[in-house]
C-alpha atoms as a PDB file:
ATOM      1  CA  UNK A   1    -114.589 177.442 250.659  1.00  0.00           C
ATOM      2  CA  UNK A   2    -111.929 174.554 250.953  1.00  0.00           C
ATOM      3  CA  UNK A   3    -110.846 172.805 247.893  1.00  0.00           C
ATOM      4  CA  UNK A   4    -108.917 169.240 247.715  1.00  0.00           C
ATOM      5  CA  UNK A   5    -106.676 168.417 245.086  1.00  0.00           C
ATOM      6  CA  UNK A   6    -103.955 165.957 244.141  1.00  0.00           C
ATOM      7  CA  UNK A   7    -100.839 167.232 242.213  1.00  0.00           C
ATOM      8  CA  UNK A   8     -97.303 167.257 241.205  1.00  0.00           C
ATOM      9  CA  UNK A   9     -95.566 170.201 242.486  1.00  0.00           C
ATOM     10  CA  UNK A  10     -94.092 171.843 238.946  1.00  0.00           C
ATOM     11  CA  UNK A  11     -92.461 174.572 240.519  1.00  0.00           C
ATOM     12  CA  UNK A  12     -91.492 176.108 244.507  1.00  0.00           C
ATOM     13  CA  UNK A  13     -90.848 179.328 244.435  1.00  0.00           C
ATOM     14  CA  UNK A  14     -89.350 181.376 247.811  1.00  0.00           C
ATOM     15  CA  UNK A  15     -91.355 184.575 248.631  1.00  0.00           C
ATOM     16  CA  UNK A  16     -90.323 186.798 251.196  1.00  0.00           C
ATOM     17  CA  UNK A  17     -88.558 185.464 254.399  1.00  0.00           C
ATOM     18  CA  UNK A  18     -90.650 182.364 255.121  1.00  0.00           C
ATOM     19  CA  UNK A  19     -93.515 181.655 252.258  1.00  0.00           C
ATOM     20  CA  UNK A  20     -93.319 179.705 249.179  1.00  0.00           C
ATOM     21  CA  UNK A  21     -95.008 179.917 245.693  1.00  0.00           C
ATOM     22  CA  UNK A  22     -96.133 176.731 244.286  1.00  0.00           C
ATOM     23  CA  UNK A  23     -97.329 175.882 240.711  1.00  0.00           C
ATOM     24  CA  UNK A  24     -99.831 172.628 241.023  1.00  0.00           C
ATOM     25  CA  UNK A  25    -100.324 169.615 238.007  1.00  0.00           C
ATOM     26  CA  UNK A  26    -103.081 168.825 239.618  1.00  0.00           C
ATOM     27  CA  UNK A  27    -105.502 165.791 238.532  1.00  0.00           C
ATOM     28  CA  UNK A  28    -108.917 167.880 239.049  1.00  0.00           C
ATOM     29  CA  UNK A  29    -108.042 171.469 238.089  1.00  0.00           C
ATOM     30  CA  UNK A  30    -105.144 171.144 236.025  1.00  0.00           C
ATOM     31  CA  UNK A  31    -101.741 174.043 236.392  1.00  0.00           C
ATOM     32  CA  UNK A  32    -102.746 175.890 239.896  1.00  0.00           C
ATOM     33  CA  UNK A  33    -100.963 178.297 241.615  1.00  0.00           C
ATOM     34  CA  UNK A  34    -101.038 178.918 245.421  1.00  0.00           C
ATOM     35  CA  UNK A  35     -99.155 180.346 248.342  1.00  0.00           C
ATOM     36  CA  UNK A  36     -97.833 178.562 251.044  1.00  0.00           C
ATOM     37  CA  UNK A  37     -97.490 180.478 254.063  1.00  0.00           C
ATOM     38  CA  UNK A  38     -94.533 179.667 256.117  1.00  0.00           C
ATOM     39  CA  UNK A  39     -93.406 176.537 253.811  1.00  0.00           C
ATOM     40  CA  UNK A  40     -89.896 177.812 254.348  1.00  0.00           C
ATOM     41  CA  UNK A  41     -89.497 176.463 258.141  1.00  0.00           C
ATOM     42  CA  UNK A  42     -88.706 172.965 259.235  1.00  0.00           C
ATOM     43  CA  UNK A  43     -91.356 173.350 261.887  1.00  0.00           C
ATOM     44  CA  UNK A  44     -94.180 174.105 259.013  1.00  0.00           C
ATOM     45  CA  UNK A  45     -96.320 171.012 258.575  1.00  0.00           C
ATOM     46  CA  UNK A  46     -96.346 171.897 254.703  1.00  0.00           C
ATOM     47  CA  UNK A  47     -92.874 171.866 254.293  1.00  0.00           C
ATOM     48  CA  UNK A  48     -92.176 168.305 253.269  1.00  0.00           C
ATOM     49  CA  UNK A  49     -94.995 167.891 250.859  1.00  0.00           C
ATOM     50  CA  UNK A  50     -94.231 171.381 248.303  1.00  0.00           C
ATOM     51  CA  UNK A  51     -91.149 171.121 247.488  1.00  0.00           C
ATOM     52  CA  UNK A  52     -90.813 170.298 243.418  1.00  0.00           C
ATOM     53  CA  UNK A  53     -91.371 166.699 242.840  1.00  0.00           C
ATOM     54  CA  UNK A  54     -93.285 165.972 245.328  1.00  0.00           C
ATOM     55  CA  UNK A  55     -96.946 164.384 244.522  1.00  0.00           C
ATOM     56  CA  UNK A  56     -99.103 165.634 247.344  1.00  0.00           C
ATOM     57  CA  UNK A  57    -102.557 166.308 248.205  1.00  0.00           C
ATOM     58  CA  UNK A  58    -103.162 169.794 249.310  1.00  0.00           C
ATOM     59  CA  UNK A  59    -106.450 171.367 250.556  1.00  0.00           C
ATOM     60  CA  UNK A  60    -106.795 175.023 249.318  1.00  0.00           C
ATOM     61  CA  UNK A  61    -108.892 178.047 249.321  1.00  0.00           C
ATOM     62  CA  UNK A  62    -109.021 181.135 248.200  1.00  0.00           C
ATOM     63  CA  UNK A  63    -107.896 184.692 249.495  1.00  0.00           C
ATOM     64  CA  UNK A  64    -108.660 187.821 247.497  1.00  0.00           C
ATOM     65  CA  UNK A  65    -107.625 186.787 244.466  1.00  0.00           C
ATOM     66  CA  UNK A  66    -104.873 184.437 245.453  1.00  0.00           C
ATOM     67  CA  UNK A  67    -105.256 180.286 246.301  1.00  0.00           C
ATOM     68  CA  UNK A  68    -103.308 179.575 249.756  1.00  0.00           C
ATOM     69  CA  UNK A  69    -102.903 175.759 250.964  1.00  0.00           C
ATOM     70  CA  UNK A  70    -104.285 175.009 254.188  1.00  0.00           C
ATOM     71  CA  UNK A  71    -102.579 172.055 254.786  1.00  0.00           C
ATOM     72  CA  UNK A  72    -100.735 169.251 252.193  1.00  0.00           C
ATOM     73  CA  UNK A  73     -99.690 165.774 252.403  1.00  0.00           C
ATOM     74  CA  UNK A  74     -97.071 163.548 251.220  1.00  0.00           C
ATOM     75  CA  UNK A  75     -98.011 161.252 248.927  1.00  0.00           C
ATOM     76  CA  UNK A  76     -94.782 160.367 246.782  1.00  0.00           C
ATOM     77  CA  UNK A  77     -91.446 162.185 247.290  1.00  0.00           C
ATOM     78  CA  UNK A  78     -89.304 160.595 244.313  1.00  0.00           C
ATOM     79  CA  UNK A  79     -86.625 161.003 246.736  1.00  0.00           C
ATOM     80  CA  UNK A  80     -84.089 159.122 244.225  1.00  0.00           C
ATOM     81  CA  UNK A  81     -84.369 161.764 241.510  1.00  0.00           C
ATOM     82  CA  UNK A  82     -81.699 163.787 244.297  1.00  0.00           C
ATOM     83  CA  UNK A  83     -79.246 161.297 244.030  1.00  0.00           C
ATOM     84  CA  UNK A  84     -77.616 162.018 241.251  1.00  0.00           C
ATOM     85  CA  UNK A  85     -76.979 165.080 238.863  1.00  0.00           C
ATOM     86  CA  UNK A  86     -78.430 163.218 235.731  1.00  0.00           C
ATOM     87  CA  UNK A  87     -81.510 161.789 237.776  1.00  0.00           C
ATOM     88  CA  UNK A  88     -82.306 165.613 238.686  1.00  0.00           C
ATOM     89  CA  UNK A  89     -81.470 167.090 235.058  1.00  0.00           C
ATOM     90  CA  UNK A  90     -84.307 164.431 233.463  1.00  0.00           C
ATOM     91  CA  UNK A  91     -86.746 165.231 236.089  1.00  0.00           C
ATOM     92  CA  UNK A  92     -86.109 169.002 235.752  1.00  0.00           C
ATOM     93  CA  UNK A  93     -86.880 168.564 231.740  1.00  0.00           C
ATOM     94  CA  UNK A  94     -90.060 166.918 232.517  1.00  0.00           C
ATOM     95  CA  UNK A  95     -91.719 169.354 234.255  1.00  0.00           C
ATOM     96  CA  UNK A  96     -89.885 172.140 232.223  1.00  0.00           C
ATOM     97  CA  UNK A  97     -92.026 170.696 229.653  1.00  0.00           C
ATOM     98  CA  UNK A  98     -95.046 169.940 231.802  1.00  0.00           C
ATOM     99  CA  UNK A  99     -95.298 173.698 232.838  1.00  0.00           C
ATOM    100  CA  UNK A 100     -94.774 174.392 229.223  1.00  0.00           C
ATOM    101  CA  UNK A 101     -97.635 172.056 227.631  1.00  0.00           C
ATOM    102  CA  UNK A 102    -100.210 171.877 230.605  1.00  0.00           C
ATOM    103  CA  UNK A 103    -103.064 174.150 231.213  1.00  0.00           C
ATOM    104  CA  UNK A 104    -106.255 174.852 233.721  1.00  0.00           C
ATOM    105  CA  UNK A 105    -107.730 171.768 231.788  1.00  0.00           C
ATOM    106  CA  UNK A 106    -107.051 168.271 233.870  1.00  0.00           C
ATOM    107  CA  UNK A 107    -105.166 165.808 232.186  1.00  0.00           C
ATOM    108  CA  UNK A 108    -105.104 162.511 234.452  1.00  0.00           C
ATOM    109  CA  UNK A 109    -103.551 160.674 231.344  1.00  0.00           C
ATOM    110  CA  UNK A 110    -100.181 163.223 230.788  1.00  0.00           C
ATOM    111  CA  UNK A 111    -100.167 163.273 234.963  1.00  0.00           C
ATOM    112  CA  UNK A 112    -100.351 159.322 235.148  1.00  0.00           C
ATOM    113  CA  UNK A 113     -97.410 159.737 232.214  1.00  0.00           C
ATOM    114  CA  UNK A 114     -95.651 161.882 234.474  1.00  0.00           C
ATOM    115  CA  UNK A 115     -95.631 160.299 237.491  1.00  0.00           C
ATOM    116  CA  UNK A 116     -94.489 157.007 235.945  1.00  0.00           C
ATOM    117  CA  UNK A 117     -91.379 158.500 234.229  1.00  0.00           C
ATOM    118  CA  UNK A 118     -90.791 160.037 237.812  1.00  0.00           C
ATOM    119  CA  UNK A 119     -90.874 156.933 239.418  1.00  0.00           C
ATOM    120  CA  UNK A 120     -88.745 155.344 237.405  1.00  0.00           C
ATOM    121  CA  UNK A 121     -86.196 157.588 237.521  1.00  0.00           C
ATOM    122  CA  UNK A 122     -86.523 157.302 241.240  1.00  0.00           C
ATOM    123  CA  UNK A 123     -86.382 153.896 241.259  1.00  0.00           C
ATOM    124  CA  UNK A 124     -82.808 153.612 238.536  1.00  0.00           C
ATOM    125  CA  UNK A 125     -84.947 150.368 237.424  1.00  0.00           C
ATOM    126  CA  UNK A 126     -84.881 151.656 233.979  1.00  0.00           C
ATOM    127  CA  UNK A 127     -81.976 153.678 232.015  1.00  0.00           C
ATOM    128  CA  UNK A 128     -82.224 157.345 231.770  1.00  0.00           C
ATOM    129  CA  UNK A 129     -82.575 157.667 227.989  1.00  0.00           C
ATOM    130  CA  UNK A 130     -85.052 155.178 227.861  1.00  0.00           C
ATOM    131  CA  UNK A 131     -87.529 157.241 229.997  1.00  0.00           C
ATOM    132  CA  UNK A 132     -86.639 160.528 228.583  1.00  0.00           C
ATOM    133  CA  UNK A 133     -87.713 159.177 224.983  1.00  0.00           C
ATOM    134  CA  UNK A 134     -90.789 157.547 226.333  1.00  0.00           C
ATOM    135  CA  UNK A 135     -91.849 160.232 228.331  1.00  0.00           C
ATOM    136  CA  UNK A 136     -91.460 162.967 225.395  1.00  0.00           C
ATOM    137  CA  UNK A 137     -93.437 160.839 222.500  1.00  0.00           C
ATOM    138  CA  UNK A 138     -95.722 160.130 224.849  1.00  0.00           C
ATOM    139  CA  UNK A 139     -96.540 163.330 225.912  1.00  0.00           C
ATOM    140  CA  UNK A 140     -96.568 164.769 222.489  1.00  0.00           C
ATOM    141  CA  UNK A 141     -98.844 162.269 221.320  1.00  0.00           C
ATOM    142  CA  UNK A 142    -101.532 162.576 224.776  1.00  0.00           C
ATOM    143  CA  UNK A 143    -101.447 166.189 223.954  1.00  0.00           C
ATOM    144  CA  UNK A 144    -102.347 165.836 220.260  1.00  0.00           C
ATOM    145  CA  UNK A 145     -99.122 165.988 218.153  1.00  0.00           C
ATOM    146  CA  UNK A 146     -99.210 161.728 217.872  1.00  0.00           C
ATOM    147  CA  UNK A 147     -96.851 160.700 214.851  1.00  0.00           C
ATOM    148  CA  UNK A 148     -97.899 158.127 212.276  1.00  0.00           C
ATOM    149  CA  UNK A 149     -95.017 155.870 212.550  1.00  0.00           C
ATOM    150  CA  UNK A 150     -96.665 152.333 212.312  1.00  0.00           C
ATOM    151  CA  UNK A 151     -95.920 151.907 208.454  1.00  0.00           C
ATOM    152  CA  UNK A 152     -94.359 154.479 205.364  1.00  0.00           C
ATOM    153  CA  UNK A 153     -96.584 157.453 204.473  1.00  0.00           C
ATOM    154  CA  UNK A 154     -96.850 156.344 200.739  1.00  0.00           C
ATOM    155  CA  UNK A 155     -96.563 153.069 200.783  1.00  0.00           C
ATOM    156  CA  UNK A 156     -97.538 151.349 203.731  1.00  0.00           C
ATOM    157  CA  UNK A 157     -94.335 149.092 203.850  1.00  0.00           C
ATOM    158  CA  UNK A 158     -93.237 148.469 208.426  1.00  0.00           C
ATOM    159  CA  UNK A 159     -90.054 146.860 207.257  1.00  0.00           C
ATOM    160  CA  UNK A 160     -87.237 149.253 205.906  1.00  0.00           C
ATOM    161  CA  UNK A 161     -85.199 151.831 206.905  1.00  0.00           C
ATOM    162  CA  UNK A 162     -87.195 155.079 208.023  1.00  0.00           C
ATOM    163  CA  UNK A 163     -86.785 158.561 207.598  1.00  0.00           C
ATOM    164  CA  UNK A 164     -88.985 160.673 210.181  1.00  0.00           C
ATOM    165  CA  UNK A 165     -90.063 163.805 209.060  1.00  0.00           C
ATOM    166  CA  UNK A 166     -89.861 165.685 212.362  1.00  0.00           C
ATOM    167  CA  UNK A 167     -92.723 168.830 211.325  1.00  0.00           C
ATOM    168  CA  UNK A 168     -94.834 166.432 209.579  1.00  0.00           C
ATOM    169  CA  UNK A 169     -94.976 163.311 212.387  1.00  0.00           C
ATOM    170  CA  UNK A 170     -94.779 161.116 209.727  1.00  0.00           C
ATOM    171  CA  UNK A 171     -91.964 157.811 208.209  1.00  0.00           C
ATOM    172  CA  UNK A 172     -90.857 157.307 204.917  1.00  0.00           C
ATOM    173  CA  UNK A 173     -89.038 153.857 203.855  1.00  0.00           C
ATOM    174  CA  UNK A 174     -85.688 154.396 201.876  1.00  0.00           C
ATOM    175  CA  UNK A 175     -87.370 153.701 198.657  1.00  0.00           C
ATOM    176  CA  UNK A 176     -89.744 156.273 199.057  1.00  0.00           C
ATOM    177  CA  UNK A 177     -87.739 159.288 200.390  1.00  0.00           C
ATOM    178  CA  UNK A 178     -85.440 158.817 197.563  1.00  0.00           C
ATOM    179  CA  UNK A 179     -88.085 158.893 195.186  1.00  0.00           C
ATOM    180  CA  UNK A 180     -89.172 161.928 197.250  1.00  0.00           C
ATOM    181  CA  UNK A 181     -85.935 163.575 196.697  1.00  0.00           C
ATOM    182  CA  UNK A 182     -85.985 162.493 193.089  1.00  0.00           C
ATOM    183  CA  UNK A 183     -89.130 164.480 192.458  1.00  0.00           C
ATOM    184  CA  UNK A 184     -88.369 167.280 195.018  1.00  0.00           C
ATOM    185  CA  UNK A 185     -85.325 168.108 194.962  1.00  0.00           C
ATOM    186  CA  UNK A 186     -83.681 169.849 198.301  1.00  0.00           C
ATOM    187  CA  UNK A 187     -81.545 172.830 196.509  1.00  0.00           C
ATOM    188  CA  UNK A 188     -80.236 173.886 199.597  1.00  0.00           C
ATOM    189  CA  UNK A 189     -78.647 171.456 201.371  1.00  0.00           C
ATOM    190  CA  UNK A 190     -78.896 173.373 205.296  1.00  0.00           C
ATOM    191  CA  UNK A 191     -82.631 173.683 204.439  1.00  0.00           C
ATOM    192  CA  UNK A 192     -85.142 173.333 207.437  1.00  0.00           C
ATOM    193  CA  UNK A 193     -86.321 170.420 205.767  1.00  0.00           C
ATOM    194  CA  UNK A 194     -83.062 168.461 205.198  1.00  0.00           C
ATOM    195  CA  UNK A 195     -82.367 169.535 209.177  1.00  0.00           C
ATOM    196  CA  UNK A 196     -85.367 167.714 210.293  1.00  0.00           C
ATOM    197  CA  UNK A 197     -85.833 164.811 208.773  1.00  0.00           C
ATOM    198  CA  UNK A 198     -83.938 161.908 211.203  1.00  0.00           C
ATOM    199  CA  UNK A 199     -83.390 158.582 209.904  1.00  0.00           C
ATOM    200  CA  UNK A 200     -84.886 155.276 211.851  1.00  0.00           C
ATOM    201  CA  UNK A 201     -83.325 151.646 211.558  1.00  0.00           C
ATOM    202  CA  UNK A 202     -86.103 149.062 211.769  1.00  0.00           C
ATOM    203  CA  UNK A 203     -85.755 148.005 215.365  1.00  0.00           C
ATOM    204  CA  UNK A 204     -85.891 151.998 216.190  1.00  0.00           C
ATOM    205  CA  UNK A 205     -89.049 152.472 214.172  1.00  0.00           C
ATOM    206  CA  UNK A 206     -90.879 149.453 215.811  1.00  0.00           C
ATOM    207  CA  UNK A 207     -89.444 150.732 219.761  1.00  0.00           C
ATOM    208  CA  UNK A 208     -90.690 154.004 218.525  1.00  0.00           C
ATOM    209  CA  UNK A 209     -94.107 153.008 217.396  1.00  0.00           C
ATOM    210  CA  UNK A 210     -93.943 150.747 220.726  1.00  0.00           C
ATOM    211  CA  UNK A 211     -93.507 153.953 223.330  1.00  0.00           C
ATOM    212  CA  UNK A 212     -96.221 155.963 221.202  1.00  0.00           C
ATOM    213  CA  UNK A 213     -99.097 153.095 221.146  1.00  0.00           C
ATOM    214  CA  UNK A 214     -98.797 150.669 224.128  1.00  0.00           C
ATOM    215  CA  UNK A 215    -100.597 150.600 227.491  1.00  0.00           C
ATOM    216  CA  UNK A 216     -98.528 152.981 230.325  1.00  0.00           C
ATOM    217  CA  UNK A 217     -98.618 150.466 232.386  1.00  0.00           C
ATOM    218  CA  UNK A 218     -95.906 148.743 230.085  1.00  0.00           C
ATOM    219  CA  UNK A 219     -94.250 151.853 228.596  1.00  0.00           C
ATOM    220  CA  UNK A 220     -90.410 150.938 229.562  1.00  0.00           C
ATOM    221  CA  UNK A 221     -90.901 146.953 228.372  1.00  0.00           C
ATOM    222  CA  UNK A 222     -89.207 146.819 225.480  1.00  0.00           C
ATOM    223  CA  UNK A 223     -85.561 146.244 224.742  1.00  0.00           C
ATOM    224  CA  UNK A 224     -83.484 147.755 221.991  1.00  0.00           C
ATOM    225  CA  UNK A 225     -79.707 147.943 220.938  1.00  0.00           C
ATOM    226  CA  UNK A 226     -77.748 150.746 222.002  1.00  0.00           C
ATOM    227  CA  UNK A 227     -77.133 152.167 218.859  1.00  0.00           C
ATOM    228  CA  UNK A 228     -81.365 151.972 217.956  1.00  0.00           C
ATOM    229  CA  UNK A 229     -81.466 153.578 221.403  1.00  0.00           C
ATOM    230  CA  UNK A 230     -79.738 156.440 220.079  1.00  0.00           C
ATOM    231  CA  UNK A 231     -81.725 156.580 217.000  1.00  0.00           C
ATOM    232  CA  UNK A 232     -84.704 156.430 218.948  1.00  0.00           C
ATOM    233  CA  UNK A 233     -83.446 159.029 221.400  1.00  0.00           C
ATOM    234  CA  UNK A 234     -82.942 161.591 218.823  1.00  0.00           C
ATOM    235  CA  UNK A 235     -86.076 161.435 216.960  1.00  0.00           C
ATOM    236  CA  UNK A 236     -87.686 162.013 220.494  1.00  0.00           C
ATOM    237  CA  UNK A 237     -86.325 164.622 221.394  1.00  0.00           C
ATOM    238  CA  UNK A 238     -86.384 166.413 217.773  1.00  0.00           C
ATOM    239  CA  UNK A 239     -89.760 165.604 217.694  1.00  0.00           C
ATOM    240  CA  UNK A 240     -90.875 167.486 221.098  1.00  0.00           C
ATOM    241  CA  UNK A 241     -88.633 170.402 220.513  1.00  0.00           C
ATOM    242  CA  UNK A 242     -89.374 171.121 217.116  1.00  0.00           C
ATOM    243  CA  UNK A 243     -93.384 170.777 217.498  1.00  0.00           C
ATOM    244  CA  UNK A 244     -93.065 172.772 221.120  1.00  0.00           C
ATOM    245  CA  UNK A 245     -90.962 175.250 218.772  1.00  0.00           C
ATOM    246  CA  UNK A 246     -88.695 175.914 222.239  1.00  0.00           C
ATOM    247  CA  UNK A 247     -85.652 174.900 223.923  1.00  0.00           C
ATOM    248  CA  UNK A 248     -85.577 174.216 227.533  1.00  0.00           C
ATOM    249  CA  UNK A 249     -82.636 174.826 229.885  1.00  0.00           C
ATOM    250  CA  UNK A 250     -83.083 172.011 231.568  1.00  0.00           C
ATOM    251  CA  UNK A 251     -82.616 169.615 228.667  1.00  0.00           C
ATOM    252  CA  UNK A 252     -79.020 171.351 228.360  1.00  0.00           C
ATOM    253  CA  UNK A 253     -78.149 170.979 231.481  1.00  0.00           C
ATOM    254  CA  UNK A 254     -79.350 167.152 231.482  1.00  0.00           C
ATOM    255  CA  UNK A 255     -76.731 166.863 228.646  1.00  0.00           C
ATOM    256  CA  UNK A 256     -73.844 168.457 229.968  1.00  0.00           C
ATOM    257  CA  UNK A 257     -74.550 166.242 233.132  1.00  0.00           C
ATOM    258  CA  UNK A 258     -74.587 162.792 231.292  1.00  0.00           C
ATOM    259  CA  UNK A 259     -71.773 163.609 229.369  1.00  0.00           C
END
């Protein structure tokens, strides 16, 4: 029995002298794994279309207990992410995290999400810190770890100075975090609590409530300062690593790339 899909290769893996092991996002099955015989050779007609990155459609069916492709084609190579060390580190953290978070269940929205950010890192239409924030708040929130960061916890106010608490995915204005601390005090100052807790200007909270709420199709319109940017950039990536409870490799090698 032949099944079609449409994926994002996650991973290529070499097997043996010639074959390669593939792990799938695909948009009807969700994370599959299959073998691709011969992938390895220039000649092989599936060689183009599984290496990682590539978004493909690929006809399988099953062997024993193992999927094998019977034939895959090209339908978006994101050949730009390969021209340049940074481009490759971001894409390498998104599907470090995709083959972290995804599962046999489909998910055409967090595919659609992924596929975006890798086209536009393709394209170098959009900076690289920009995508990597919208693609990890995004993500979080499709998968069901969306912050509340529209308006303060306790009192509602959207204009203020923010403090994110990272574990609970929610703001505090100024006014009310001091209170906070007032009533709670934090003994120790190296506490988990005082470690994860990230402050927001304004303009970061509204970009931030921006990436998490607003159609895909308009997820890198906004503009920002540079220094909100970095606000912004941190309580991202706090935010996905903290609630994933994980670091990835590929996020440290992104950094020691771009810097």
């Amino acid at each position: 029995m032949l099944t079609e899909v449409t994926g994002l290769i996650l991973r290529s893996v070499n097997v043996g002298e010639s074959d390669r092991l593939i792990t799938v996002f695909t948009k009807e099955m969700g994370n599959v794994t299959a073998m691709v015989k011969g992938a390895r050779s220039l000649r092989n007609k599936n060689m183009p279309s599984t290496q990682q990155y590539c978004y493909s459609s690929i006809i399988l069916y099953k062997k024993g207990d193992k999927l094998w492709v019977r034939e895959s084609n090209l339908i978006e190579g994101f050949f730009g992410i390969r021209e340049s060390l940074d481009r490759l580190g971001l894409a390498g953290y998104i599907v470090e995290v995709l083959s972290e978070v995804t599962t046999a269940e489909p998910d055409a929205e967090l595919l659609r999400l992924s596929l975006n950010c890798l086209y536009a890192i393709s394209s170098g239409k959009y900076p690289l810190e920009k995508i990597k924030a919208a693609f990890e708040i995004r993500a979080l929130s499709i998968i069901g770890f969306m912050p509340e960061v529209l308006s303060c916890r306790d009192c509602h106010k959207s204009s203020s100075d923010f403090f994110f608490d990272i574990m609970g995915g929610n703001i505090q204005c100024r006014a009310c975090r001091d209170d906070y601390i007032l009533k709670n005090p934090i003994i120790d100052p190296a506490s988990t609590e005082s470690r994860i807790v990230t402050l927001l200007s304004e303009g970061a909270r509204t970009a931030l409530a921006y990436l998490v709420h607003c159609p895909q199709e308009r997820l890198f319109s906004f503009s920002v300062s540079d220094e909100d940017m970095k606000l912004v950039s941190n309580a991202c990536e706090e935010y996905l690593v903290n609630q994933l409870e994980r670091s990835f490799k590929s996020l440290d090698f992104y950094k020691e790339v771009r810097h």
